[in-house]
N, C-alpha and C. Protein backbone atom coordinates (compact mmCIF):
# COMPACT_ATOMS: atom_id res chain seq x y z
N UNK A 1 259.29 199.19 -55.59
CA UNK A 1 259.51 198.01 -56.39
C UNK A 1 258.45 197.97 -57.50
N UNK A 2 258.89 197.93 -58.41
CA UNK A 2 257.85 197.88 -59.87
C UNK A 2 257.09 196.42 -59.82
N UNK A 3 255.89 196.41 -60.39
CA UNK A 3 255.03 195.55 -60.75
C UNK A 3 254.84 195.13 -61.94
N UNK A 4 255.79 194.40 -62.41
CA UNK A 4 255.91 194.37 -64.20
C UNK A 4 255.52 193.49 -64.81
N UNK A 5 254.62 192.56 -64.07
CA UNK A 5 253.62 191.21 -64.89
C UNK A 5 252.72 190.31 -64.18
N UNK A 6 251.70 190.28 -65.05
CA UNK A 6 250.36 188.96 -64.52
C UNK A 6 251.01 189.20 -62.77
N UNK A 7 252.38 187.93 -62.83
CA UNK A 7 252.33 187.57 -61.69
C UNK A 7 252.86 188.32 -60.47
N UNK A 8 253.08 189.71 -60.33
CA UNK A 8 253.64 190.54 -59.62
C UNK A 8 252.24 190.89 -58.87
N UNK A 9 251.63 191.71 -59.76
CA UNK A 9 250.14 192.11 -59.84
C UNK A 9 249.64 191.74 -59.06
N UNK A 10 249.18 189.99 -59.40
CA UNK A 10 248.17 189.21 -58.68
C UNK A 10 249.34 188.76 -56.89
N UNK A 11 250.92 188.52 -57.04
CA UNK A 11 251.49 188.91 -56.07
C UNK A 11 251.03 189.56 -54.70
N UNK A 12 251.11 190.88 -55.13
CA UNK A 12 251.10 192.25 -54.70
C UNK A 12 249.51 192.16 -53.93
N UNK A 13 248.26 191.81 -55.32
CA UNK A 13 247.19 191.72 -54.20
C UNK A 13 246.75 191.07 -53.52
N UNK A 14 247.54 189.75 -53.38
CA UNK A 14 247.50 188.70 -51.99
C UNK A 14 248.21 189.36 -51.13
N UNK A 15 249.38 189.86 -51.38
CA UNK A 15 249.77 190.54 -50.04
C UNK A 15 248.58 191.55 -49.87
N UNK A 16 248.31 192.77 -50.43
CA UNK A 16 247.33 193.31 -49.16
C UNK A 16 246.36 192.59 -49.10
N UNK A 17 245.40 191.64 -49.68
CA UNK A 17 244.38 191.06 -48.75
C UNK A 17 244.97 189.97 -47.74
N UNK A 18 246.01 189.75 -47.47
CA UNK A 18 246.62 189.06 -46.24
C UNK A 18 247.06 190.01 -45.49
N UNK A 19 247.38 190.78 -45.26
CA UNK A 19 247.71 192.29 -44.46
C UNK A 19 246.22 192.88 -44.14
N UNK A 20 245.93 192.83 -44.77
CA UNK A 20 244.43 193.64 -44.04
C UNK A 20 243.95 192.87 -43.65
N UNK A 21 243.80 191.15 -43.85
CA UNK A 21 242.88 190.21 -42.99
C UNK A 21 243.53 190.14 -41.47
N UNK A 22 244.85 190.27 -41.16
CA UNK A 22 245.64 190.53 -40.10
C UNK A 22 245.32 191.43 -39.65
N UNK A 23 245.04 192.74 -40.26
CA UNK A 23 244.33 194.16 -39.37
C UNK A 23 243.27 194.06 -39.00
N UNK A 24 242.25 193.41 -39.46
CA UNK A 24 241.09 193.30 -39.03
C UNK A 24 240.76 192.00 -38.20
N UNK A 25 241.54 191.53 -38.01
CA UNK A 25 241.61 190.12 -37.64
C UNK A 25 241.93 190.65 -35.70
N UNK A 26 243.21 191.41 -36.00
CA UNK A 26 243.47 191.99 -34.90
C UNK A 26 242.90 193.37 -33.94
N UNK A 27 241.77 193.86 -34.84
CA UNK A 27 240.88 194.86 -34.72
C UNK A 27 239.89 194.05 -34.04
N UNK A 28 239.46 193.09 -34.64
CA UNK A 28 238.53 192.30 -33.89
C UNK A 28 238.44 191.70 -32.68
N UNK A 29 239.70 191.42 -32.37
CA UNK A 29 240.56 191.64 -30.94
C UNK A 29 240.37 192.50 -30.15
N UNK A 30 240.24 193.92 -30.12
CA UNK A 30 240.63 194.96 -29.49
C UNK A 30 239.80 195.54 -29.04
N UNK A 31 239.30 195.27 -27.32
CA UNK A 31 238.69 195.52 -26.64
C UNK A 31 238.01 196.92 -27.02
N UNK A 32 238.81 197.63 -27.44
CA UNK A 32 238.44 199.35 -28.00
C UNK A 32 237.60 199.25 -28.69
N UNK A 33 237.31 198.44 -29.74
CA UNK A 33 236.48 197.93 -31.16
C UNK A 33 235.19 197.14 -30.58
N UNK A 34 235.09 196.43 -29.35
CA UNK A 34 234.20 195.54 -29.05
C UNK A 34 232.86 195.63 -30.14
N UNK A 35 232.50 197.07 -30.14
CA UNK A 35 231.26 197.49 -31.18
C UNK A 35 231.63 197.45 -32.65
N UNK A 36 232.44 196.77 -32.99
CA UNK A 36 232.42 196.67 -34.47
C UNK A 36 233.43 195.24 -34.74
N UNK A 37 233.19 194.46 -33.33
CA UNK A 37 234.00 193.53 -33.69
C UNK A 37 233.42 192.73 -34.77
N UNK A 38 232.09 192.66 -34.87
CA UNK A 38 231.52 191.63 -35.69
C UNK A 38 231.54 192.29 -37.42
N UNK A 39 232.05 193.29 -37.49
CA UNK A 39 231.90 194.02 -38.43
C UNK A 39 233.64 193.76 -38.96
N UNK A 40 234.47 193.76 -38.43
CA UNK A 40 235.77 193.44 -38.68
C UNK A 40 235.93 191.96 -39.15
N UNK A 41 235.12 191.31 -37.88
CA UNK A 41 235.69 189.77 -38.25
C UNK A 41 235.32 189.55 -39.86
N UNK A 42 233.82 190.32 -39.76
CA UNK A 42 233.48 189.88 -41.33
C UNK A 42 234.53 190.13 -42.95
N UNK A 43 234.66 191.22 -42.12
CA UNK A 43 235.90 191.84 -43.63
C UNK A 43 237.27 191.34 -43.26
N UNK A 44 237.53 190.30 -41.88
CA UNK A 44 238.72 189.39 -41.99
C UNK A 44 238.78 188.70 -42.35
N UNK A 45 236.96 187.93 -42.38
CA UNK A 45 237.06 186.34 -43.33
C UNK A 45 236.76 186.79 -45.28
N UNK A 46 236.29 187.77 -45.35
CA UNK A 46 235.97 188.48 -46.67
C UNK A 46 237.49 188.32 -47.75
N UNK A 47 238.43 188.81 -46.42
CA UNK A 47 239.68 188.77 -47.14
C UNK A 47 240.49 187.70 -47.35
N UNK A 48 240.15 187.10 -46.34
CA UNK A 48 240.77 185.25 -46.65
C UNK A 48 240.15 184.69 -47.69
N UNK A 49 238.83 184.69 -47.83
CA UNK A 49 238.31 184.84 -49.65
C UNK A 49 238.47 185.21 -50.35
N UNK A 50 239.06 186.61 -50.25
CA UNK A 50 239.54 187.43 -51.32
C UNK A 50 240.98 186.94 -51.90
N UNK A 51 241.76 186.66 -50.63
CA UNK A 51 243.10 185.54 -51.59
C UNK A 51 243.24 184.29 -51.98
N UNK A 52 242.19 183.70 -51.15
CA UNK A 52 241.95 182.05 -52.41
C UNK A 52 241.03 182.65 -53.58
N UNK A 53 240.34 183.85 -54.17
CA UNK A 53 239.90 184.26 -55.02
C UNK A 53 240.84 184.82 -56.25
N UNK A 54 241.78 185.04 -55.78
CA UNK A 54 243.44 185.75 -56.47
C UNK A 54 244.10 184.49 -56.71
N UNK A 55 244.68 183.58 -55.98
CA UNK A 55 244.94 182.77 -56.27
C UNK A 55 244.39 181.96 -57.18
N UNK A 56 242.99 181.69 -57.25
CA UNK A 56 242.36 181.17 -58.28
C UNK A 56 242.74 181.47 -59.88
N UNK A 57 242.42 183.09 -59.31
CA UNK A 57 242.48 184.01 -61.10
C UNK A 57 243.79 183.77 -61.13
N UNK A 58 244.89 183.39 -60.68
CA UNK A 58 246.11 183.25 -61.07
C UNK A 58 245.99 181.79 -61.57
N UNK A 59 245.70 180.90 -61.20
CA UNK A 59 245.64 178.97 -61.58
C UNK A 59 244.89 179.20 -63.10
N UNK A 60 243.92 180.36 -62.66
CA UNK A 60 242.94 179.48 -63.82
C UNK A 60 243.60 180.32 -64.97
N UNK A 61 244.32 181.47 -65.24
CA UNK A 61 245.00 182.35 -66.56
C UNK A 61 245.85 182.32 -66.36
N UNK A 62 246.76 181.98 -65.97
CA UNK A 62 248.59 181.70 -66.19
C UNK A 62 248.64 180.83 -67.49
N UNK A 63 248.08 180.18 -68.27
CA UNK A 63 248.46 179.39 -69.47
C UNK A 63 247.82 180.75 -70.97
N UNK A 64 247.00 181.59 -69.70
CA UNK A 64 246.45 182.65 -71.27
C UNK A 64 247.94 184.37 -70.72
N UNK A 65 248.64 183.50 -69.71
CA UNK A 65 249.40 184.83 -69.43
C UNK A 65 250.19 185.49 -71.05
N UNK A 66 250.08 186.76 -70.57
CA UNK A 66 250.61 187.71 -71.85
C UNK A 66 252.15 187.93 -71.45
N UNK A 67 253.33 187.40 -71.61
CA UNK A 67 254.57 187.95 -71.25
C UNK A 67 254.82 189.13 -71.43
N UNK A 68 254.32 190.09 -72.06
CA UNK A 68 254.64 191.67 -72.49
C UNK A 68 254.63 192.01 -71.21
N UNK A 69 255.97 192.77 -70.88
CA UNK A 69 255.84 193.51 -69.61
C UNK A 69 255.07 194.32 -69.23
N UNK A 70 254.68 194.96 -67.84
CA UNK A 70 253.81 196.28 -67.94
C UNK A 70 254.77 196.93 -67.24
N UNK A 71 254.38 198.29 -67.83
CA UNK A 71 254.88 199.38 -67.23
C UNK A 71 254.67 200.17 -66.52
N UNK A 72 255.35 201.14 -65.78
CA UNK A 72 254.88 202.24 -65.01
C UNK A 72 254.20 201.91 -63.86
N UNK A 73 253.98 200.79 -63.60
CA UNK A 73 253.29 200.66 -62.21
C UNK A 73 254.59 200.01 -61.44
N UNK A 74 254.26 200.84 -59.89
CA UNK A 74 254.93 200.53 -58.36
C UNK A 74 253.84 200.26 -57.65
N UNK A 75 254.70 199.73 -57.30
CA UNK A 75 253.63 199.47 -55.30
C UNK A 75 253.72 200.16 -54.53
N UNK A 76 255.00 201.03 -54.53
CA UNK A 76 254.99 202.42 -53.47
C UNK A 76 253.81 203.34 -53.28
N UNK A 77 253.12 203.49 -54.18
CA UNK A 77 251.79 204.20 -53.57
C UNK A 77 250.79 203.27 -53.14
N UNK A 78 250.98 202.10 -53.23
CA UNK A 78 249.99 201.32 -52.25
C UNK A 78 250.50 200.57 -50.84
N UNK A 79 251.51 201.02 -50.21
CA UNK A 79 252.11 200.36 -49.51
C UNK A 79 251.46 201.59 -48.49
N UNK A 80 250.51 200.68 -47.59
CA UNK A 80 249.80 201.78 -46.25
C UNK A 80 250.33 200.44 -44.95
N UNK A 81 251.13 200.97 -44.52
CA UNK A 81 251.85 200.30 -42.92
C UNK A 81 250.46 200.66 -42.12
N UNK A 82 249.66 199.54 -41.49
CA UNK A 82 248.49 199.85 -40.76
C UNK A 82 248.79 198.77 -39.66
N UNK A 83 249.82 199.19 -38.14
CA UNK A 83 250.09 198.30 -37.45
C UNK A 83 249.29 198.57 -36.26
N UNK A 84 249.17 197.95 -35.14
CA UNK A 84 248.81 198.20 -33.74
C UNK A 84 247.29 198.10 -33.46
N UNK A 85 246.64 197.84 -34.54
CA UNK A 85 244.85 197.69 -34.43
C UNK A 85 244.72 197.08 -33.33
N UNK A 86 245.36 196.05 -32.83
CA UNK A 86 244.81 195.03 -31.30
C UNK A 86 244.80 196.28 -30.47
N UNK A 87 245.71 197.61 -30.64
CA UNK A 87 246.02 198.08 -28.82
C UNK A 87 245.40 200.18 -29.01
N UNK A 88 245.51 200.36 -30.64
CA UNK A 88 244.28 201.61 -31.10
C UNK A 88 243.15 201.48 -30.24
N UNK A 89 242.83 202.98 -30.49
CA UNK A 89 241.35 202.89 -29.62
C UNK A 89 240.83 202.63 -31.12
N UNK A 90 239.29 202.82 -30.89
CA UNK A 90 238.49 202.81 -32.13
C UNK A 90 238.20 203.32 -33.39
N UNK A 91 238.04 204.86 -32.86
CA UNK A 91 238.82 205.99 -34.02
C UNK A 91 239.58 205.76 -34.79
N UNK A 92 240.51 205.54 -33.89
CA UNK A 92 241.90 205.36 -34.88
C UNK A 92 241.78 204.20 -35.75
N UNK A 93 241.47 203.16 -35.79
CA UNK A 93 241.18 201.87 -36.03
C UNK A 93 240.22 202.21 -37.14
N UNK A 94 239.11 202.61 -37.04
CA UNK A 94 238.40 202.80 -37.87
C UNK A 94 239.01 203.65 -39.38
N UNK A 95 239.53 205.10 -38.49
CA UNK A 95 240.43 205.62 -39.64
C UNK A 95 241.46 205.23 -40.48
N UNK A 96 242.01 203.72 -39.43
CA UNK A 96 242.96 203.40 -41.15
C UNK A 96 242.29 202.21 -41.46
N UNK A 97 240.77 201.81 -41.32
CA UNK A 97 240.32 200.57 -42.08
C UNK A 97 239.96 201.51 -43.37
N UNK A 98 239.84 202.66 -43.20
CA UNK A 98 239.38 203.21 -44.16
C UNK A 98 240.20 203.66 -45.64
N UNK A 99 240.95 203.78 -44.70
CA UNK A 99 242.79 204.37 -45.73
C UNK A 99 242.87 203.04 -46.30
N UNK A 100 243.14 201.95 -45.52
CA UNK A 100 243.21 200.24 -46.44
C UNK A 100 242.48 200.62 -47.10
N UNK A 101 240.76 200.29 -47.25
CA UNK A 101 240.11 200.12 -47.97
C UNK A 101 240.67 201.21 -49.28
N UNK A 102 240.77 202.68 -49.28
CA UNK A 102 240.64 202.89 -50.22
C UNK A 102 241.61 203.12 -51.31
N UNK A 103 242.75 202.80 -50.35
CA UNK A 103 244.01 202.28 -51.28
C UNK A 103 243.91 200.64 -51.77
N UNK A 104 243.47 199.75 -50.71
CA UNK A 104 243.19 198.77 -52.39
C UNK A 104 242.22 198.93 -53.62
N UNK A 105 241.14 199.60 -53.47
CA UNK A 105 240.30 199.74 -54.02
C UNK A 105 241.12 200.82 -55.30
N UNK A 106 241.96 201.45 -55.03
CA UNK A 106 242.57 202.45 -56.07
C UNK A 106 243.90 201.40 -56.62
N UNK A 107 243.99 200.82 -56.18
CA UNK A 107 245.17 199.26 -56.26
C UNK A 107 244.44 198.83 -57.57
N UNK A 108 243.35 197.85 -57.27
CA UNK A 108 242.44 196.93 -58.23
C UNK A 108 241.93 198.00 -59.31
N UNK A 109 241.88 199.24 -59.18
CA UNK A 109 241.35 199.97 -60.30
C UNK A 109 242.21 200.21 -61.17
N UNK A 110 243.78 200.44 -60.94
CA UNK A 110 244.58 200.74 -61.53
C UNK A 110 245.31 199.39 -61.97
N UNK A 111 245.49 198.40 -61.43
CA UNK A 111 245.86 197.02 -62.04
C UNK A 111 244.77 196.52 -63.10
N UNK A 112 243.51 196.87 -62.74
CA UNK A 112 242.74 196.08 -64.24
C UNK A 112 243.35 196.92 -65.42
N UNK A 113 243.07 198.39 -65.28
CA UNK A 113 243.54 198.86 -66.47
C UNK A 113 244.87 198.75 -66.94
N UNK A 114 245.86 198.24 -66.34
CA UNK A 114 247.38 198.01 -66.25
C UNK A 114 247.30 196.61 -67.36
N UNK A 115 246.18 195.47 -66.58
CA UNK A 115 246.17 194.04 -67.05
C UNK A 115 244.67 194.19 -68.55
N UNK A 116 244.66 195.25 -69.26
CA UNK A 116 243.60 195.22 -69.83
C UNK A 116 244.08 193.82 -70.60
N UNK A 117 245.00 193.56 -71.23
CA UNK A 117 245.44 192.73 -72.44
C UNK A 117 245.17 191.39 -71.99
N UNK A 118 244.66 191.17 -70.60
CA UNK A 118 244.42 190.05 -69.95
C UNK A 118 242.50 190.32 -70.12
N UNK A 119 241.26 190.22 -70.80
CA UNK A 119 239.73 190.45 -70.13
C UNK A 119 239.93 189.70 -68.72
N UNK A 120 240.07 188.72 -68.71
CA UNK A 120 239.14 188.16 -67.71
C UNK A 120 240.03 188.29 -66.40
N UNK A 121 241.23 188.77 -66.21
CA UNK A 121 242.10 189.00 -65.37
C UNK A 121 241.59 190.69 -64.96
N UNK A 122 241.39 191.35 -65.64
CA UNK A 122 241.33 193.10 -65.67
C UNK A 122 239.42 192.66 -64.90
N UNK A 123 238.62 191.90 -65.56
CA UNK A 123 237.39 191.53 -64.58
C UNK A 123 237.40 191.33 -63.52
N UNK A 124 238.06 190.62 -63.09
CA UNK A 124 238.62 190.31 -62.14
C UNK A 124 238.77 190.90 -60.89
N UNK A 125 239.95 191.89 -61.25
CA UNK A 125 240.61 192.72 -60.39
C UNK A 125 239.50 193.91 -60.35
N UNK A 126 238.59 194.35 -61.44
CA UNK A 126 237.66 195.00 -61.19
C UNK A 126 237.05 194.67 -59.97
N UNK A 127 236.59 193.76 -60.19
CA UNK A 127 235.20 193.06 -59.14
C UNK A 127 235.75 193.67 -57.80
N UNK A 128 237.04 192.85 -56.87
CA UNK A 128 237.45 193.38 -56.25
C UNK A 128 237.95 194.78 -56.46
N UNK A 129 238.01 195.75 -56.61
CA UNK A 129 237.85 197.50 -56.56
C UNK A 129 236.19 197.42 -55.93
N UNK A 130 235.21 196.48 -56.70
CA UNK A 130 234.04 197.08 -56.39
C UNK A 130 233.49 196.81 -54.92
N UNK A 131 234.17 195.38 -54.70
CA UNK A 131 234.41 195.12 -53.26
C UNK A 131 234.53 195.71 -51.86
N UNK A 132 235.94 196.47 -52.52
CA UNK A 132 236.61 197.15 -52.13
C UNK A 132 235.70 198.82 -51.91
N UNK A 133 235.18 199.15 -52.68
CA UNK A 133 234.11 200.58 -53.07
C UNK A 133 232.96 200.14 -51.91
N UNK A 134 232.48 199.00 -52.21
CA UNK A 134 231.20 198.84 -51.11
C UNK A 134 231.78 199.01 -49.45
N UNK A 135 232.80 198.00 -49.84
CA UNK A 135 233.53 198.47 -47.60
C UNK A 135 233.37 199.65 -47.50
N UNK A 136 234.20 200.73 -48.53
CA UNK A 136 234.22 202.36 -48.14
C UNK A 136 233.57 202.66 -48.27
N UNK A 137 232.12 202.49 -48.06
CA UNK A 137 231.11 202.94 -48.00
C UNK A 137 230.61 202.36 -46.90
N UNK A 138 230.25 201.33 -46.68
CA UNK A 138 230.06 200.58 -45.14
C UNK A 138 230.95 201.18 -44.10
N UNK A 139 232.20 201.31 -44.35
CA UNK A 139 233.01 202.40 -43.00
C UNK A 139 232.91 203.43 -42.65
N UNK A 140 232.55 204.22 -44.13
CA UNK A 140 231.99 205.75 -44.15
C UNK A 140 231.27 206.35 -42.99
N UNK A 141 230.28 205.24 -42.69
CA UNK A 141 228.61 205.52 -42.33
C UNK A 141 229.27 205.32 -40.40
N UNK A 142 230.19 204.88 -39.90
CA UNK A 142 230.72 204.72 -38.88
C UNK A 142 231.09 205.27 -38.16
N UNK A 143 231.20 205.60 -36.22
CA UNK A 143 231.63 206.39 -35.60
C UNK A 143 231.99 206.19 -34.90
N UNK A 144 233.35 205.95 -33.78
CA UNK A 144 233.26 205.14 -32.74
C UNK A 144 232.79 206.40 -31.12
């Protein structure tokens, strides 16, 4: 499904930071994880900030929105199915917090430059990439 304006965009990245706050939400759950539960919960409430933070940038520039369509961007390369974290062992769990992370983080990098015609929207969506860059680096360092 194509992503063809402001509001698809900003769409698209409430859904994954509501999908990944559910993975980690449910990681934090999972007896397997016990050692990184506190490390999950954090990047579950991170992400519930992260979409009243989207939502925001959507309230506060929808009156500076640019109607020019954009092009060339899908969501098919960001669509990572990351189900079963409550019942994964840890490994596994760990290995696709990592795949999330670095597919949104390649998400927000490629939507700012998508939304350049927007500054403070393309800032924005930066910030989160950089967000996004610091987790994959905090998961990196991890082993279960």
């Amino acid at each position: 499904m194509p992503l063809e304006n402001f509001g698809s965009i900003l769409n698209f990245a409430e859904e994954i930071e509501s999908r990944d706050q559910a993975f980690y939400e449910a990681a934090a759950g999972n007896p397997a994880c016990a050692a990184f539960r506190q490390l999950f919960s954090e990047l579950a409430a991170e992400a519930g900030k992260n979409v009243k933070a989207i939502q925001r940038t959507r309230r506060e520039n929808v009156t500076e929105m640019i109607l020019e369509p954009i092009r060339d961007f899908v969501r098919a390369p960001f669509c990572e199915a990351c189900e079963g974290a409550a019942v994964l062992g840890a490994a596994e769990v760990l290995e696709a917090a990592r795949r999330l992370e670095t597919r949104a983080q390649r998400y927000y990098t490629e939507a700012a430059e998508k939304m350049s015609a927007l500054p403070e929207v393309s800032r924005s969506l930066k910030a989160f990439g950089k967000i996004r860059k610091a987790r994959q680096v905090k998961l990196a360092g991890l082993e279960a």
